[in-house]
N, C-alpha and C. Protein backbone atom coordinates (compact mmCIF):
# COMPACT_ATOMS: atom_id res chain seq x y z
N UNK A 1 270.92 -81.87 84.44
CA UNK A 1 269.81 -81.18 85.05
C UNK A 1 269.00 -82.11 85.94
N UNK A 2 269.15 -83.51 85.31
CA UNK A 2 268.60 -84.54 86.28
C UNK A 2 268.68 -84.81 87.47
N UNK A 3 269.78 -84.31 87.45
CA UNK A 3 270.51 -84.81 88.61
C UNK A 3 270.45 -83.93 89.64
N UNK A 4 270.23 -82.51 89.21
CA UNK A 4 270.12 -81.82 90.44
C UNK A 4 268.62 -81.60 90.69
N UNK A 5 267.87 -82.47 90.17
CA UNK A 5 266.81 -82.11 90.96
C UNK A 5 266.51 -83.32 92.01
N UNK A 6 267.52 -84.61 92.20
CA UNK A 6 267.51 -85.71 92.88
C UNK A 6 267.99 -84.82 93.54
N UNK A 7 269.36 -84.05 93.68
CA UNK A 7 269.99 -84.06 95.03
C UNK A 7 268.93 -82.63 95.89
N UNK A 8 268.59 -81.65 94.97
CA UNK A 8 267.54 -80.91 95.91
C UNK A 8 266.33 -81.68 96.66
N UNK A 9 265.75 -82.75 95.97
CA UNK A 9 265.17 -83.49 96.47
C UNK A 9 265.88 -83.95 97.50
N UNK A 10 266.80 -84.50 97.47
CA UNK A 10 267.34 -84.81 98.76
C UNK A 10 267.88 -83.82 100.15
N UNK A 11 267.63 -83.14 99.07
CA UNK A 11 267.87 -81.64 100.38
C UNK A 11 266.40 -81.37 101.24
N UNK A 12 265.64 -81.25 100.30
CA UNK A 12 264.65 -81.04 101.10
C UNK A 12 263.95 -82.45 102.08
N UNK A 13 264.42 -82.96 101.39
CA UNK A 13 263.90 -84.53 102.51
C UNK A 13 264.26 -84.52 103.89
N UNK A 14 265.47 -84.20 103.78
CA UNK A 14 266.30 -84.12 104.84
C UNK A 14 265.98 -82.51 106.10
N UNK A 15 265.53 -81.70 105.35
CA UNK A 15 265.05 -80.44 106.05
C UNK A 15 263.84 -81.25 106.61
N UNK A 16 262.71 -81.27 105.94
CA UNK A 16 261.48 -81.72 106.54
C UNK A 16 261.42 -83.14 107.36
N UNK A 17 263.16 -83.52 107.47
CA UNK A 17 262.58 -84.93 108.25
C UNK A 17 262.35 -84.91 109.95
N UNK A 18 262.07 -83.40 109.97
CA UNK A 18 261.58 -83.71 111.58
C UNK A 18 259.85 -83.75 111.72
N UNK A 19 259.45 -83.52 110.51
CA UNK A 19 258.22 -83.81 110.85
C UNK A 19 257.23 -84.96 109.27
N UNK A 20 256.93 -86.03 110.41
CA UNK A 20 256.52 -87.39 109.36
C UNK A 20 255.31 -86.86 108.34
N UNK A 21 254.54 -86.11 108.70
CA UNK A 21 253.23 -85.56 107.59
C UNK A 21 253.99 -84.93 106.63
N UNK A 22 255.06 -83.89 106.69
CA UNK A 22 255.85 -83.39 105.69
C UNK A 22 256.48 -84.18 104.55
N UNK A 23 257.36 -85.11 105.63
CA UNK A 23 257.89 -85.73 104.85
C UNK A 23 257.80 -86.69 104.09
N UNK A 24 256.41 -87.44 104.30
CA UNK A 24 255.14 -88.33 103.07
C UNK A 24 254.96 -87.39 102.74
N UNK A 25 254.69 -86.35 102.75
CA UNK A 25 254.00 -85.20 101.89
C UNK A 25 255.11 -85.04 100.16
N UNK A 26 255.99 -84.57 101.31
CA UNK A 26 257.84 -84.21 99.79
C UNK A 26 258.00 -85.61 99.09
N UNK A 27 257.50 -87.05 99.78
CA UNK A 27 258.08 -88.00 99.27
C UNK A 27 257.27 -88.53 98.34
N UNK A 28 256.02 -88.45 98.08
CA UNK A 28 254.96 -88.74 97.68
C UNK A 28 255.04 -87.59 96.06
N UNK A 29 255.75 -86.28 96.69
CA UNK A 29 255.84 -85.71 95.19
C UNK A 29 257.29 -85.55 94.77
N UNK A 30 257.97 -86.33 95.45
CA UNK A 30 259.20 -86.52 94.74
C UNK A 30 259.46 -87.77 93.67
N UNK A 31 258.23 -88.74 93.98
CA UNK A 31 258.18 -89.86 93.66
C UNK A 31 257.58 -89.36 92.16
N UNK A 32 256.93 -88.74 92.08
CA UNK A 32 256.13 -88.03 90.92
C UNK A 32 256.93 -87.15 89.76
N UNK A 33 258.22 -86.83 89.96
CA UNK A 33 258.91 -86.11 89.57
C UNK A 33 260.27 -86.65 89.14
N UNK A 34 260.70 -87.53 89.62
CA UNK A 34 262.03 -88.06 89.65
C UNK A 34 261.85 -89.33 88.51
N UNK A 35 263.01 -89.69 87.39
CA UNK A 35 262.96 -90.61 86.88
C UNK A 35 262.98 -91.89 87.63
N UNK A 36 262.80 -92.79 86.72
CA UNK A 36 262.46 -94.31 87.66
C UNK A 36 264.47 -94.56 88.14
N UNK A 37 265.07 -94.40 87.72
CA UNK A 37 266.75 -95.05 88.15
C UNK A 37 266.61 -93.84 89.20
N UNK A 38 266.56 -92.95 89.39
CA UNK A 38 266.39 -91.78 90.79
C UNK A 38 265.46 -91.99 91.84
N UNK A 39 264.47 -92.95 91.13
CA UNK A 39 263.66 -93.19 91.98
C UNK A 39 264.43 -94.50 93.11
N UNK A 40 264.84 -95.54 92.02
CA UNK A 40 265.49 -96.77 93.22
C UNK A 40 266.56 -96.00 94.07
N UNK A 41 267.44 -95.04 93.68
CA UNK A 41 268.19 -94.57 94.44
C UNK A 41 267.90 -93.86 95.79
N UNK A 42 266.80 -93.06 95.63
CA UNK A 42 266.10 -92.21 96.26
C UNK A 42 265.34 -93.65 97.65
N UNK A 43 265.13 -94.54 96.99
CA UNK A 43 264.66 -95.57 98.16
C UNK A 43 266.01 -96.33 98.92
N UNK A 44 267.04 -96.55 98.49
CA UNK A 44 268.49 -96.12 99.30
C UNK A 44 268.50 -95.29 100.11
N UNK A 45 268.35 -94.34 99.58
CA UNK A 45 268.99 -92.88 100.62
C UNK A 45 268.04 -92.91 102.00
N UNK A 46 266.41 -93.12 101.46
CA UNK A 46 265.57 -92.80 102.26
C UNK A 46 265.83 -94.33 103.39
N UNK A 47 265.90 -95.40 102.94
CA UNK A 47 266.32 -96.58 104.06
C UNK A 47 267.60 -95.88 105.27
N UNK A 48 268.44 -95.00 104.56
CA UNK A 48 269.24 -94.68 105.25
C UNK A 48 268.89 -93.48 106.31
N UNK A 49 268.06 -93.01 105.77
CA UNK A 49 267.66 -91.81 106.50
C UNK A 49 266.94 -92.45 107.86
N UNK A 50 265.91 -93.24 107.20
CA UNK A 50 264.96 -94.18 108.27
C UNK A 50 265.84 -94.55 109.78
N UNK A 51 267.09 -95.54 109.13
CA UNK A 51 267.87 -95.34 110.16
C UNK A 51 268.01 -94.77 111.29
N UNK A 52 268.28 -93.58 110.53
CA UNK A 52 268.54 -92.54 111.61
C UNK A 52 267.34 -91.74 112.68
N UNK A 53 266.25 -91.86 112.02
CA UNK A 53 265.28 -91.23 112.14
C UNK A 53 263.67 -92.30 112.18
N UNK A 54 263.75 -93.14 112.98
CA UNK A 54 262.73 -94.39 113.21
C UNK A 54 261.46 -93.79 112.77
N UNK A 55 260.86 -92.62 113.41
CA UNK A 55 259.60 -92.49 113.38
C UNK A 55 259.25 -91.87 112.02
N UNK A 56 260.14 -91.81 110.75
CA UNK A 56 259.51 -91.56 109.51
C UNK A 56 259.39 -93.11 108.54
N UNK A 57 259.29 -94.62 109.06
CA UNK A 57 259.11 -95.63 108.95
C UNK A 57 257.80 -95.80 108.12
N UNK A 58 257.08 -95.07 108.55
CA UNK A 58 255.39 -95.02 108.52
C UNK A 58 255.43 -94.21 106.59
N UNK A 59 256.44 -93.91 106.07
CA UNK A 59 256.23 -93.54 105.07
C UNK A 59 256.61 -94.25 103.71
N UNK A 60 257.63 -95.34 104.11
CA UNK A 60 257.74 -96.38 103.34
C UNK A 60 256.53 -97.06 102.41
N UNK A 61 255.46 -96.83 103.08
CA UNK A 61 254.44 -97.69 102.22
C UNK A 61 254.14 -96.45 100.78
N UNK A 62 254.84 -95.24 100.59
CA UNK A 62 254.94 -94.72 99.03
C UNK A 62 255.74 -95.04 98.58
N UNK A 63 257.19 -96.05 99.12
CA UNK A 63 258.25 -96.54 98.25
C UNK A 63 257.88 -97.78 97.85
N UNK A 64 256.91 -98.53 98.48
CA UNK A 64 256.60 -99.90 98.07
C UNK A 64 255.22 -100.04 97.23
N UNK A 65 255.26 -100.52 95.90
CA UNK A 65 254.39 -100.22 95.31
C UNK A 65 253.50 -101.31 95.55
């Protein structure tokens, strides 16, 4: 059950990543919700996303504690 709430989380990350207020918004309560080993993963995925997508950079400072 854990697990699918990482990968919906990751679904929706990925919907809202065209806009950066959204997506601190989902990440900020995904961070709240997700166990801590989902959580380091979840800061993987999101480096990868960054990648692709420069201007959601600005949201990293909720992955870094």
């Amino acid at each position: 059950m854990a697990r699918a709430m990482f990968d919906y989380t990751k679904a929706v990350l990925s919907k809202v990543s065209f806009d950066v207020n959204l997506f601190c918004k989902e990440l900020k309560k995904a961070l709240t919700r997700l166990l801590p080993y989902e959580v380091e993963e979840l800061k993987l995925w999101v480096d990868s996303l960054i990648k692709q997508n420069p201007q959601l950079n600005q949201c990293l400072i909720y992955l870094n504690p």
